[in-house]
N, C-alpha and C. Protein backbone atom coordinates (compact mmCIF):
# COMPACT_ATOMS: atom_id res chain seq x y z
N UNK A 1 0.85 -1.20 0.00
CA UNK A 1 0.00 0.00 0.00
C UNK A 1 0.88 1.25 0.00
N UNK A 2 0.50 2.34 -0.82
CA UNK A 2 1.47 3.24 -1.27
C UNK A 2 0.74 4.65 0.42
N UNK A 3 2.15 4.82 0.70
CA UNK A 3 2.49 6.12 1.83
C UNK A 3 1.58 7.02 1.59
N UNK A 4 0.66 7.81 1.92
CA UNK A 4 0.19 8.81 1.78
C UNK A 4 1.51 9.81 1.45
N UNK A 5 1.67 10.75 0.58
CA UNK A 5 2.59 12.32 0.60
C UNK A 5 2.74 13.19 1.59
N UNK A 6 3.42 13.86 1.65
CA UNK A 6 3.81 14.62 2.82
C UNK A 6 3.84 15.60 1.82
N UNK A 7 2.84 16.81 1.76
CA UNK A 7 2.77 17.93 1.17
C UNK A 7 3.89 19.19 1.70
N UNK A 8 4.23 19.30 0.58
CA UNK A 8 5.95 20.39 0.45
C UNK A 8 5.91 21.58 0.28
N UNK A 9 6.00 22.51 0.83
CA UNK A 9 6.28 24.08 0.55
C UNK A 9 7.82 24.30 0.03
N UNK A 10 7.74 24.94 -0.59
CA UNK A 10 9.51 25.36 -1.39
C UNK A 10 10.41 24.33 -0.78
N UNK A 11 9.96 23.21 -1.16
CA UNK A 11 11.39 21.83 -0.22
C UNK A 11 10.71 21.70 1.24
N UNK A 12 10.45 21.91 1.80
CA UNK A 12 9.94 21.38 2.91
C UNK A 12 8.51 20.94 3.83
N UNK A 13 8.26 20.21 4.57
CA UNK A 13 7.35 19.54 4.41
C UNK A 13 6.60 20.74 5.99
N UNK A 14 5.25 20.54 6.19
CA UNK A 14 4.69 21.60 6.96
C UNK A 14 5.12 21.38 8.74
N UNK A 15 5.43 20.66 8.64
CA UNK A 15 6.34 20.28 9.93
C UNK A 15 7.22 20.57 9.85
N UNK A 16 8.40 20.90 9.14
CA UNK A 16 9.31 21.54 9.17
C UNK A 16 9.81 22.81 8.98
N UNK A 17 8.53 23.36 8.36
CA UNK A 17 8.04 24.76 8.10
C UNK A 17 7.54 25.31 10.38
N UNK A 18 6.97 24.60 10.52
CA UNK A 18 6.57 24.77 12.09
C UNK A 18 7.86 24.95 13.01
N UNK A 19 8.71 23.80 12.87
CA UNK A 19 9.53 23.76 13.04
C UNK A 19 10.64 24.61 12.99
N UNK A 20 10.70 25.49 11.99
CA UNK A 20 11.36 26.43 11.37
C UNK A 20 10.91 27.72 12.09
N UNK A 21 9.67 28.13 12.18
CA UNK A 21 9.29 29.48 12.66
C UNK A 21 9.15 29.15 14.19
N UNK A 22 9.20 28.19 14.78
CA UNK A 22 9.28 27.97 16.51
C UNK A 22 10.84 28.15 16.86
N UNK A 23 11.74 27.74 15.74
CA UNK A 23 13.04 28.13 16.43
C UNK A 23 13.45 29.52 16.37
N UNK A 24 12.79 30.10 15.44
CA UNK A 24 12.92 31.58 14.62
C UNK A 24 12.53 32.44 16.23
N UNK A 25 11.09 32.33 16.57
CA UNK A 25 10.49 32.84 17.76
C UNK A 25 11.40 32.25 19.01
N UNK A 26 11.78 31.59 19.12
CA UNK A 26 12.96 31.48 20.31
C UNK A 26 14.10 31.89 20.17
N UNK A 27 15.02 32.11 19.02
CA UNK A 27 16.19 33.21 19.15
C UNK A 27 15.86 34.20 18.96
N UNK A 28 14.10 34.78 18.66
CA UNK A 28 13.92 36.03 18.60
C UNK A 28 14.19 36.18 20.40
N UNK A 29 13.42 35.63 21.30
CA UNK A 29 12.85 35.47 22.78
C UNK A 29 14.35 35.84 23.07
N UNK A 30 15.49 35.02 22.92
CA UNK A 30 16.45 35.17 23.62
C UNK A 30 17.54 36.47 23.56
N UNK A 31 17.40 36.84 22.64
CA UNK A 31 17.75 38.16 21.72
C UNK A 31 17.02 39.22 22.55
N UNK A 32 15.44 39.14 22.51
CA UNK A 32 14.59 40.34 23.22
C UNK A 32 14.89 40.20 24.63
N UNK A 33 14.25 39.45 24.94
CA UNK A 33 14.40 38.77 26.70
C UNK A 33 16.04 39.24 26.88
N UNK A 34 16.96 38.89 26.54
CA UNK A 34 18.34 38.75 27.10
C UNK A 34 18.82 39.99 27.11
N UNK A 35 18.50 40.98 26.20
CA UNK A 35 19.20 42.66 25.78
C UNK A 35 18.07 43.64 26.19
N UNK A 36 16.96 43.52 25.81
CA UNK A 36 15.86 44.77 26.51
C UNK A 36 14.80 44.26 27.51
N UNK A 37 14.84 42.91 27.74
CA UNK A 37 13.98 42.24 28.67
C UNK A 37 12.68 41.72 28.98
N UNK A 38 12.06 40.77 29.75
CA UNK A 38 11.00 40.24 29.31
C UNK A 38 9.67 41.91 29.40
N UNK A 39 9.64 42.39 30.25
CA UNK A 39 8.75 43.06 30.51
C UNK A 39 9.00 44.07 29.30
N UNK A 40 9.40 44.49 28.65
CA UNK A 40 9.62 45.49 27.22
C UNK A 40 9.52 44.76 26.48
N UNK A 41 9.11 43.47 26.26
CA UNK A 41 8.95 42.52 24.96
C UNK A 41 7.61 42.32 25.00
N UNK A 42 7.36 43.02 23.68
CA UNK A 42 5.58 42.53 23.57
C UNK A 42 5.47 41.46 22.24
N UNK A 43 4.66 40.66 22.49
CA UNK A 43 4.96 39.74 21.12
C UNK A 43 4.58 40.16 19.98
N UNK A 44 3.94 41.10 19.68
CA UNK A 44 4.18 42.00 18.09
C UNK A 44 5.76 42.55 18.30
N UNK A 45 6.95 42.66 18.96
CA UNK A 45 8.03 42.81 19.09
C UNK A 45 8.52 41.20 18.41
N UNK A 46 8.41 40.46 19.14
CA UNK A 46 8.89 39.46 19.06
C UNK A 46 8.22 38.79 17.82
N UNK A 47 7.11 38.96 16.89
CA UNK A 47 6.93 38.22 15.88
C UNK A 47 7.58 39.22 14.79
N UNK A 48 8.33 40.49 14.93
CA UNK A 48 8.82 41.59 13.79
C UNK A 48 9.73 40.86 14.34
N UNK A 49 11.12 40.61 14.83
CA UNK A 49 12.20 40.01 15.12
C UNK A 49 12.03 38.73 14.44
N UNK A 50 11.28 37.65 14.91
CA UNK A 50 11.26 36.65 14.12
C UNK A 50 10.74 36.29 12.74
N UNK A 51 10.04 37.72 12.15
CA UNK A 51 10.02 37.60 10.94
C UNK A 51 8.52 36.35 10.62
N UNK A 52 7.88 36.64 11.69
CA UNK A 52 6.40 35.50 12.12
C UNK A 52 5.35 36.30 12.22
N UNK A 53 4.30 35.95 11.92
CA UNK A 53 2.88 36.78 12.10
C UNK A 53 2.16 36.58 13.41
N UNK A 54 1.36 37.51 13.92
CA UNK A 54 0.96 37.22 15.07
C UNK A 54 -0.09 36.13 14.95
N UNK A 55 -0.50 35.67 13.90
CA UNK A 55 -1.38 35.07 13.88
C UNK A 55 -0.84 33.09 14.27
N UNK A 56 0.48 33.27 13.43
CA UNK A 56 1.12 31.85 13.75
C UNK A 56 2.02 31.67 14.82
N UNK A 57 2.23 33.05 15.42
CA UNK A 57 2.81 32.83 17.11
C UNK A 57 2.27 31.93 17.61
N UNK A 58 0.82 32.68 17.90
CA UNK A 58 -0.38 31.57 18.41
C UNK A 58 -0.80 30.40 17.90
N UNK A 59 0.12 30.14 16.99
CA UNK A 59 -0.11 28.38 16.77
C UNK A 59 1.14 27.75 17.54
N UNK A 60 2.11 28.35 17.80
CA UNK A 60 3.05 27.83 19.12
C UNK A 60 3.00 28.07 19.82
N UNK A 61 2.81 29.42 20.28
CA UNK A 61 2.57 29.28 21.85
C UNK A 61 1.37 30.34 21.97
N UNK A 62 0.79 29.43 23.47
CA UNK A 62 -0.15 30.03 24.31
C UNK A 62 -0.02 31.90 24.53
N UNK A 63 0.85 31.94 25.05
CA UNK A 63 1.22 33.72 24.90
C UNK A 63 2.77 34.10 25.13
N UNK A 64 3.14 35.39 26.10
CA UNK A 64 4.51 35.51 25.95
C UNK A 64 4.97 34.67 27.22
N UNK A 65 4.43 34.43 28.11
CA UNK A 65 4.94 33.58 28.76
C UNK A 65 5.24 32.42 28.50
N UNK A 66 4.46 31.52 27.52
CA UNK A 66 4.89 30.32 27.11
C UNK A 66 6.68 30.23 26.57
N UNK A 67 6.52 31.26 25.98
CA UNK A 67 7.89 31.42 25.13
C UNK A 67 9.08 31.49 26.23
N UNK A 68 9.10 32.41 27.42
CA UNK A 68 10.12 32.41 28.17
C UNK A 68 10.17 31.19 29.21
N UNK A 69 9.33 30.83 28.96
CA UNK A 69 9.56 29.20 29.69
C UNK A 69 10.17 28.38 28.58
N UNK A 70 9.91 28.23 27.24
CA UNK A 70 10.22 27.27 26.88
C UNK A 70 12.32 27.52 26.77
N UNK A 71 12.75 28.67 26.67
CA UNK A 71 13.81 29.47 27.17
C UNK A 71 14.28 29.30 27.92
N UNK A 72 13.74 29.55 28.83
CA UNK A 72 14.61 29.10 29.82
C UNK A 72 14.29 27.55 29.96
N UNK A 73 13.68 26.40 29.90
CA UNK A 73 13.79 24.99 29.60
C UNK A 73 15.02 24.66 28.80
N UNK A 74 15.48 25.50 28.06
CA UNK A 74 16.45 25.00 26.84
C UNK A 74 18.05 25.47 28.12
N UNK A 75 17.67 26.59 28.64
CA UNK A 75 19.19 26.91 29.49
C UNK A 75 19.11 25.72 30.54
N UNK A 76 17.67 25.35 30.80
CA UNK A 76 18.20 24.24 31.91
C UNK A 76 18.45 22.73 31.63
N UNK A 77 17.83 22.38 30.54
CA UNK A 77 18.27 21.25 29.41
C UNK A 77 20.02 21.42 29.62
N UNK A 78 20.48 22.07 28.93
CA UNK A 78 22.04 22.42 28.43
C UNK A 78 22.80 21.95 29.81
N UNK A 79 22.35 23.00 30.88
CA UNK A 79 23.06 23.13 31.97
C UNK A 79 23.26 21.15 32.57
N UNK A 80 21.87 21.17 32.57
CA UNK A 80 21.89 20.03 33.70
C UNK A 80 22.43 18.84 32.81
N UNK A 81 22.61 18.75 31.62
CA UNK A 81 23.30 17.90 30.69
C UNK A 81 24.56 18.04 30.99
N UNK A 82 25.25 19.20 30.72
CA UNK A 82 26.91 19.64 31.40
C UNK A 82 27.27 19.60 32.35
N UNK A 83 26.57 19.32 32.84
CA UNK A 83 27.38 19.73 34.66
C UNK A 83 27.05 18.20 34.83
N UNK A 84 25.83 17.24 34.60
CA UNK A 84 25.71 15.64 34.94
C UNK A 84 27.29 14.92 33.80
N UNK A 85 26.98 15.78 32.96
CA UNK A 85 27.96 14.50 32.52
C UNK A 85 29.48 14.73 32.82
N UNK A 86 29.92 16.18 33.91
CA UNK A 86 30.73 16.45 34.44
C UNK A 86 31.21 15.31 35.69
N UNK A 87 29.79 15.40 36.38
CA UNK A 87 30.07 14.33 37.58
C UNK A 87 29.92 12.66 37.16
N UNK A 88 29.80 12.71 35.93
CA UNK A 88 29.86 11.22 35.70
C UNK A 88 31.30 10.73 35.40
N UNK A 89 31.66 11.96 34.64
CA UNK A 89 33.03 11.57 34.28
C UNK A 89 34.07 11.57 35.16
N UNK A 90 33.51 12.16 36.37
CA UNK A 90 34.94 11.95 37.25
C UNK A 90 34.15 11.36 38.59
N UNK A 91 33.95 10.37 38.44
CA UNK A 91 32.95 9.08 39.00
C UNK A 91 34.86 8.50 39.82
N UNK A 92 34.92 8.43 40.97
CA UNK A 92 35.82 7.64 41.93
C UNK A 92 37.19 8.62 41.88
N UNK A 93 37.10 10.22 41.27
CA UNK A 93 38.11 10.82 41.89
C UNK A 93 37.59 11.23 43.06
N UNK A 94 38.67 12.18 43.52
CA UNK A 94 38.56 12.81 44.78
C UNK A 94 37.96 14.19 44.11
N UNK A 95 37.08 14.22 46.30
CA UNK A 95 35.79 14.91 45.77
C UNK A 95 35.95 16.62 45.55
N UNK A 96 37.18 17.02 45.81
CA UNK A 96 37.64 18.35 44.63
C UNK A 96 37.66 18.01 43.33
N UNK A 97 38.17 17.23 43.14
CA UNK A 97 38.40 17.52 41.62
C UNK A 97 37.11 17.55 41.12
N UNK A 98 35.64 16.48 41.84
CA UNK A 98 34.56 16.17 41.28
C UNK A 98 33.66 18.04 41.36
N UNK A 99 34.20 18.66 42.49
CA UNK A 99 33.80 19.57 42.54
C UNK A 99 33.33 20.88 41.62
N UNK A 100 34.84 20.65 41.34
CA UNK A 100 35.48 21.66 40.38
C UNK A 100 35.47 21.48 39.40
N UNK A 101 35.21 20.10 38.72
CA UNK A 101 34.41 19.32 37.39
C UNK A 101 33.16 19.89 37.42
N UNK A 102 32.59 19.79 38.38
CA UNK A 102 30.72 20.04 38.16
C UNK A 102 30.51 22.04 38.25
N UNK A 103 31.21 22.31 39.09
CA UNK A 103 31.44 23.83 39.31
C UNK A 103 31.78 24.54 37.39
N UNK A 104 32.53 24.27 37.09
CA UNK A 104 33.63 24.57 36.07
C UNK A 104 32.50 24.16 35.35
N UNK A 105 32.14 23.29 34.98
CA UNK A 105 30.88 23.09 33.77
C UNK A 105 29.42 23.70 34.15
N UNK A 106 29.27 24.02 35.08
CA UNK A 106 27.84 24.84 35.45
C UNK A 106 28.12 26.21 35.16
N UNK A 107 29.06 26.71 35.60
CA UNK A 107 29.14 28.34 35.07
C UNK A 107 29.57 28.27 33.71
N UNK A 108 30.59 27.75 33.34
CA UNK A 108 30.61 27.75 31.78
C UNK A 108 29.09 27.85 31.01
N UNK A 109 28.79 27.08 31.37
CA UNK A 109 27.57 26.82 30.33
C UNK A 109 26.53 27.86 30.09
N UNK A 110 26.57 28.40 31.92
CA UNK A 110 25.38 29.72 32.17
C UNK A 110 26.37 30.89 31.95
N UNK A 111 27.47 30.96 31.96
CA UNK A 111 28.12 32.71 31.26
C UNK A 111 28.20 32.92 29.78
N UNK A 112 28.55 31.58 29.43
CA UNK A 112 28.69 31.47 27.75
C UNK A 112 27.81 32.35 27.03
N UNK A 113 26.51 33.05 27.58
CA UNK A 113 25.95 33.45 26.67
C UNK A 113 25.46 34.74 27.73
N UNK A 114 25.44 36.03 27.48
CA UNK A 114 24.95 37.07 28.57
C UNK A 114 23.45 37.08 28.47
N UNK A 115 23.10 36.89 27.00
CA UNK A 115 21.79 37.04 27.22
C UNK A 115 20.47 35.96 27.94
N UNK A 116 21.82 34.66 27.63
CA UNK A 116 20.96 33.77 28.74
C UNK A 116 21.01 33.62 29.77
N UNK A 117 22.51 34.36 29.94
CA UNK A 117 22.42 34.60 31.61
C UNK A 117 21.72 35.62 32.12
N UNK A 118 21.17 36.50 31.51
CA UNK A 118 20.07 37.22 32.01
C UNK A 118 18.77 36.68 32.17
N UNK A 119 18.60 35.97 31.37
CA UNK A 119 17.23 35.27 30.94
C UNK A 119 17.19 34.59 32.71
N UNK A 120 17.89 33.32 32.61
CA UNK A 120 18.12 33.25 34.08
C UNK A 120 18.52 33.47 35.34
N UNK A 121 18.98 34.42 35.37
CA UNK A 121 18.90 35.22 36.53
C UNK A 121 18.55 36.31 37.06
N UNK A 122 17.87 36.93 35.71
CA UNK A 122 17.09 38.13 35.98
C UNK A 122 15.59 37.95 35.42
N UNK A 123 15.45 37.86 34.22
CA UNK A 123 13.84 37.86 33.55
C UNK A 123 13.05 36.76 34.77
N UNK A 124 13.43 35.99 35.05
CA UNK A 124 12.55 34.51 34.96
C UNK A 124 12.16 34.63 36.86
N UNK A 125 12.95 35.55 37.54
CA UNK A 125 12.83 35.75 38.87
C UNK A 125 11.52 36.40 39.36
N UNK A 126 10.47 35.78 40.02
CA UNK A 126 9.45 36.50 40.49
C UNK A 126 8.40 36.90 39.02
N UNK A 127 8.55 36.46 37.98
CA UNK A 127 7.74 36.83 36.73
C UNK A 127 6.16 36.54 36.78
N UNK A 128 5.92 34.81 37.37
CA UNK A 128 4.99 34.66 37.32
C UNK A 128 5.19 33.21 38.11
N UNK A 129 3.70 32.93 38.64
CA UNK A 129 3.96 31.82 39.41
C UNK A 129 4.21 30.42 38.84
N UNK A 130 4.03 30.41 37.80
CA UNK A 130 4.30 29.24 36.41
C UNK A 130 6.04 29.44 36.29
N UNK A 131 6.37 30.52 36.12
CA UNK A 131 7.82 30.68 35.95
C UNK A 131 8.70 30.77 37.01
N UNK A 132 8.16 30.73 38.16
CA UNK A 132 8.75 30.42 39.52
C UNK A 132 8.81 29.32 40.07
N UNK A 133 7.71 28.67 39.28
CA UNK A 133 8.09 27.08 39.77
C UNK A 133 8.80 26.62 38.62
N UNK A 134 9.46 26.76 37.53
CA UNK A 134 10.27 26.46 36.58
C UNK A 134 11.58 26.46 37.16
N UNK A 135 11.62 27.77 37.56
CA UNK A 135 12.49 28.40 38.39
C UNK A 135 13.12 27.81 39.71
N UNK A 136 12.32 27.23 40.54
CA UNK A 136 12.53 26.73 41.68
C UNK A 136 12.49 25.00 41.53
N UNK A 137 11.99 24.67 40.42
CA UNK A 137 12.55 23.16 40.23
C UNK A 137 13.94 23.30 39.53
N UNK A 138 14.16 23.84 38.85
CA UNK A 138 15.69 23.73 38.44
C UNK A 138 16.36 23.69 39.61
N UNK A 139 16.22 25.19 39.98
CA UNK A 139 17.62 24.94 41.43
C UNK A 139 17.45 23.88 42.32
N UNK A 140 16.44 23.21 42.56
CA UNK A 140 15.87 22.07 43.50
C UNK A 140 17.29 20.72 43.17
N UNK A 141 16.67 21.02 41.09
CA UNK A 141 17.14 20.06 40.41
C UNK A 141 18.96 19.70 40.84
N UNK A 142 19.87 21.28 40.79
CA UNK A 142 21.03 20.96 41.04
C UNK A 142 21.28 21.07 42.62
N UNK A 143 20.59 21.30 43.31
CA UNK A 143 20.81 21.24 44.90
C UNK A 143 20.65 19.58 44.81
N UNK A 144 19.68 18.72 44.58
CA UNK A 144 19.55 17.24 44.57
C UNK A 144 21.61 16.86 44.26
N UNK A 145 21.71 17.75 42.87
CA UNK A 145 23.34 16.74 42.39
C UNK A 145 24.37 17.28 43.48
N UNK A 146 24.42 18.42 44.03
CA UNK A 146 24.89 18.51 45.34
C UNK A 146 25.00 17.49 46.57
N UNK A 147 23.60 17.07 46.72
CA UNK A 147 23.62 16.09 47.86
C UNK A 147 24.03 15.00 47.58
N UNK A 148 23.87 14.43 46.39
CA UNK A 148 24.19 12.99 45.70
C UNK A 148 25.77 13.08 46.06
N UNK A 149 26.60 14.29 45.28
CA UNK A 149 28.17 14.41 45.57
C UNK A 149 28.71 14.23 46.92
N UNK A 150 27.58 15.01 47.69
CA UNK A 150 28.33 15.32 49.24
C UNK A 150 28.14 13.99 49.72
N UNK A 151 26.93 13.28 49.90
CA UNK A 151 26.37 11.94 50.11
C UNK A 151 27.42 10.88 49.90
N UNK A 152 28.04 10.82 48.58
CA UNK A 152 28.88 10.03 48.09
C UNK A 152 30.15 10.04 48.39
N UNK A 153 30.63 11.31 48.73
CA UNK A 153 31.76 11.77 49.20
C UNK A 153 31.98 11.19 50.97
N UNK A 154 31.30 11.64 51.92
CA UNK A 154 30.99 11.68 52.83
C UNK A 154 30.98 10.23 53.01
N UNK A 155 30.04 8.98 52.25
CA UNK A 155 30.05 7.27 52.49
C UNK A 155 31.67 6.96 52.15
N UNK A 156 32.35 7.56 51.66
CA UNK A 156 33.81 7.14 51.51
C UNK A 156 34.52 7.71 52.23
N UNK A 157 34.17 8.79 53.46
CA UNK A 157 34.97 9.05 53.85
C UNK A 157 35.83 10.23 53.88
N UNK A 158 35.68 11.01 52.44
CA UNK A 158 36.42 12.09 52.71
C UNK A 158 35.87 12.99 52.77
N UNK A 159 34.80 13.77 53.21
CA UNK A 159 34.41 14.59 53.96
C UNK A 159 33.61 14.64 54.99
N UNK A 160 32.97 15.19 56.16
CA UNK A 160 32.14 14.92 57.16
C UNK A 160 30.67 15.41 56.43
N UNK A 161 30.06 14.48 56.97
CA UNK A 161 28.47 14.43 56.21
C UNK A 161 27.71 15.77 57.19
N UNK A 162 26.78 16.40 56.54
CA UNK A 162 26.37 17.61 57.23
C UNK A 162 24.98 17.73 56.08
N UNK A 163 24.76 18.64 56.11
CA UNK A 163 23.48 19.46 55.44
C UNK A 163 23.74 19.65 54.18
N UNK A 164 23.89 19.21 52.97
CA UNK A 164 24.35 19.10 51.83
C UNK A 164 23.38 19.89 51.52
N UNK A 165 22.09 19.80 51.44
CA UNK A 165 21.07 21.06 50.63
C UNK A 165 20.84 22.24 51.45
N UNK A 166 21.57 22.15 52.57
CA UNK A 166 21.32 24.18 52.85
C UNK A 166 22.79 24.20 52.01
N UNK A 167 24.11 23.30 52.17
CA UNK A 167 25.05 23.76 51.21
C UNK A 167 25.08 23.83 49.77
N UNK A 168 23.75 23.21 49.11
CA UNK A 168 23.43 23.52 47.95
C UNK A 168 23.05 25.06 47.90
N UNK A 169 22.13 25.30 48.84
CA UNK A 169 21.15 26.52 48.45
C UNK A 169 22.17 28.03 49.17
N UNK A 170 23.15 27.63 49.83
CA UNK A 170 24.11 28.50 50.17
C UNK A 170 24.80 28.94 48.86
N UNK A 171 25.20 27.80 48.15
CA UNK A 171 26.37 28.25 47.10
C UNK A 171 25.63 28.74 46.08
N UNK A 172 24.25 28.16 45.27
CA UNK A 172 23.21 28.74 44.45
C UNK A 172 22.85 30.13 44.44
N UNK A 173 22.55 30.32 46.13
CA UNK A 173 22.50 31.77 46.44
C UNK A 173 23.58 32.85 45.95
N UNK A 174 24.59 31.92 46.53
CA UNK A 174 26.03 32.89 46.16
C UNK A 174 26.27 33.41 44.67
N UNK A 175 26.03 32.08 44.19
CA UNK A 175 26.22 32.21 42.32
C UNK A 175 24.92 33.42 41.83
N UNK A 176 23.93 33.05 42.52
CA UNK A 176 22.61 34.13 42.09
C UNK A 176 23.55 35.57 42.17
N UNK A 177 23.85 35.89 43.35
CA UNK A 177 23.98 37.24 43.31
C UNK A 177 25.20 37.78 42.94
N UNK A 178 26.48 36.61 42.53
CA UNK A 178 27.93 36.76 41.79
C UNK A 178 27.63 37.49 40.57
N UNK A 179 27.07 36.60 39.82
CA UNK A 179 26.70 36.55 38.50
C UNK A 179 25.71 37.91 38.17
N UNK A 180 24.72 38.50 38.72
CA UNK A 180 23.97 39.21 38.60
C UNK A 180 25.17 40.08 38.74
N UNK A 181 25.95 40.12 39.65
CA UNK A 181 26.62 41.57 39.52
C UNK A 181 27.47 41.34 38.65
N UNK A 182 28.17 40.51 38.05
CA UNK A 182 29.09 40.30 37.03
C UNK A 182 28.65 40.77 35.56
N UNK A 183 27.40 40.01 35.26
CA UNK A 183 26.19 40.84 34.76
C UNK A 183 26.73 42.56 34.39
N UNK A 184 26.12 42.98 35.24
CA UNK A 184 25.99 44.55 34.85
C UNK A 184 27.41 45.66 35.56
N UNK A 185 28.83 44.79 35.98
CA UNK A 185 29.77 45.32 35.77
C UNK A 185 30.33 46.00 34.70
N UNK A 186 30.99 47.52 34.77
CA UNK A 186 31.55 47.83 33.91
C UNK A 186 32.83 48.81 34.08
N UNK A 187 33.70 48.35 34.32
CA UNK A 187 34.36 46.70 33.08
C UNK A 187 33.97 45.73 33.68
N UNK A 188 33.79 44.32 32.92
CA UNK A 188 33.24 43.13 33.34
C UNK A 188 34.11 42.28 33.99
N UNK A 189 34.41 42.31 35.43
CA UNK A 189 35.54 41.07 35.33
C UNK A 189 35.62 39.60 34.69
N UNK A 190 37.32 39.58 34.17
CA UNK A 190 36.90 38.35 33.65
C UNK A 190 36.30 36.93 34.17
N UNK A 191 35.66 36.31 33.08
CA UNK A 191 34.70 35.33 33.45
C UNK A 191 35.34 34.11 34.55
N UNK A 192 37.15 34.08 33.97
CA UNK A 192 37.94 32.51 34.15
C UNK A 192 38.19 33.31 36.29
N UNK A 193 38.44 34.17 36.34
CA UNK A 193 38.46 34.75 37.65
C UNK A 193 37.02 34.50 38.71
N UNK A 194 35.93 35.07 38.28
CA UNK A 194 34.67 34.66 38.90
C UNK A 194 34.59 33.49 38.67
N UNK A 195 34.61 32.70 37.81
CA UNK A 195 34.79 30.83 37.71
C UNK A 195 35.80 30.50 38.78
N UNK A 196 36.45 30.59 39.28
CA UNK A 196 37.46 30.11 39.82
C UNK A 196 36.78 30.89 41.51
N UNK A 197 36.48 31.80 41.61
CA UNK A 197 36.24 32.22 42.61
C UNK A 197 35.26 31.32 43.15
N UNK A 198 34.18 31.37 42.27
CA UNK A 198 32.76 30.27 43.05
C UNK A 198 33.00 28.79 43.10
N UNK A 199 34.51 28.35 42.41
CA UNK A 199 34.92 27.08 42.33
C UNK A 199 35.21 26.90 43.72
N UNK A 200 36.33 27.73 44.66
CA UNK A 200 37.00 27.75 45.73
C UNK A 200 35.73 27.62 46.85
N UNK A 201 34.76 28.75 46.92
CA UNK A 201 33.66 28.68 47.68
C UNK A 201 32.92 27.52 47.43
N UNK A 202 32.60 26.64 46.46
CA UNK A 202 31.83 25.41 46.15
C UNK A 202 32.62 24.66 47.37
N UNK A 203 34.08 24.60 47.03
CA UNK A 203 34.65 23.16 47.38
C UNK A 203 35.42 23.42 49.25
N UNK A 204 34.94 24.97 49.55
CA UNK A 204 35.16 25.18 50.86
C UNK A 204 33.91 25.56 51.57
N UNK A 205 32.73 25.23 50.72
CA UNK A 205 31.42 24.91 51.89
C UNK A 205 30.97 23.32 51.81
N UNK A 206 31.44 22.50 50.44
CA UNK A 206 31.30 21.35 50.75
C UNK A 206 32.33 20.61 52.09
N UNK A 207 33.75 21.01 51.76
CA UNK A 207 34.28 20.36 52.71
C UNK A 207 34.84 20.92 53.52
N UNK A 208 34.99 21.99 54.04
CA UNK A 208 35.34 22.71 54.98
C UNK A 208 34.55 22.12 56.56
């Protein structure tokens, strides 16, 4: 029995056409959101940036909030991919180095880009109660790989076992308000200096 067709616009099929204008509207989001911010982004902004009609916004998303969630989903996708496969890979060193593996790949990933580091640490704060619990399961998410480290560390021995998630939400905190000011420094200190700074504080509230 012969396939039904997959009907084609100029080479591509209408799913990929969808496909095409949903990624369009998310580097518009990260572009607006990241440089003039969520609250100055109206989505007739954001469908002239993406070069989309308002009419087929609304065939992806619900409104402008949908969009900065799905945004910030993609920074916490990335992150929690980099920084897990940080602590996998250094699975039975010692628990600095595992530290400073997982440290070193979490800020990398969130400075690499300013505008997504705004996205997360400034737009997405207090926005809405949908985006606060986005918000507050992520950090939940890496306070959990905190305890797993300290947990693991601690059953072998080399550090004393204690409160691993107030020392998650200690160092999270710290990074919240590093970064925000690193953020809107000018001149910016460099990035490999504040990396290294929140590395030292990671691995002297875990084992200190």
């Amino acid at each position: 029995m012969r396939e039904p067709s997959v009907r084609r616009y100029s080479g591509r099929s209408v799913e990929e056409w969808k496909a095409a204008r949903r990624e369009r509207l998310l580097a518009a989001a990260v572009e607006l959101f990241g440089t003039e911010g969520y609250p100055a982004t109206s989505v007739e902004r954001l469908c002239t940036q993406a070069k989309v009609s308002t009419r087929h916004f609304y065939h992806e998303f619900q409104n402008k909030e949908a969009v900065l969630l799905a945004v910030h989903a993609q920074v916490i996708e990335l992150t929690v991919r980099n920084t897990g496969d940080a602590i996998r890979q250094t699975v039975g060193r010692p628990v600095k180095e595992r530290i400073t593996a997982a440290v070193d790949s979490y800020l990398k990933t969130i400075m690499a880009d300013l505008r997504r580091a705004r996205i997360s640490f400034v737009e997405v704060v207090g926005t809405s109660p949908a985006v606060e619990e986005q918000r507050i399961a992520f950090r939940d998410l890496l306070i959990a790989g905190v305890r797993d480290l300290g947990d693991s560390a601690a059953a072998k021995g080399e550090i004393e076992r204690r409160d691993f998630r107030f020392v998650g939400l200690s160092f999270f905190g710290a990074v919240n308000a590093v970064i925000y000011d690193w953020m809107l420094a000018d001149p910016r200190p460099p990035e490999q200096k504040v990396q290294k700074s929140l590395q030292e504080l990671a691995i002297q509230l875990m084992t200190s």
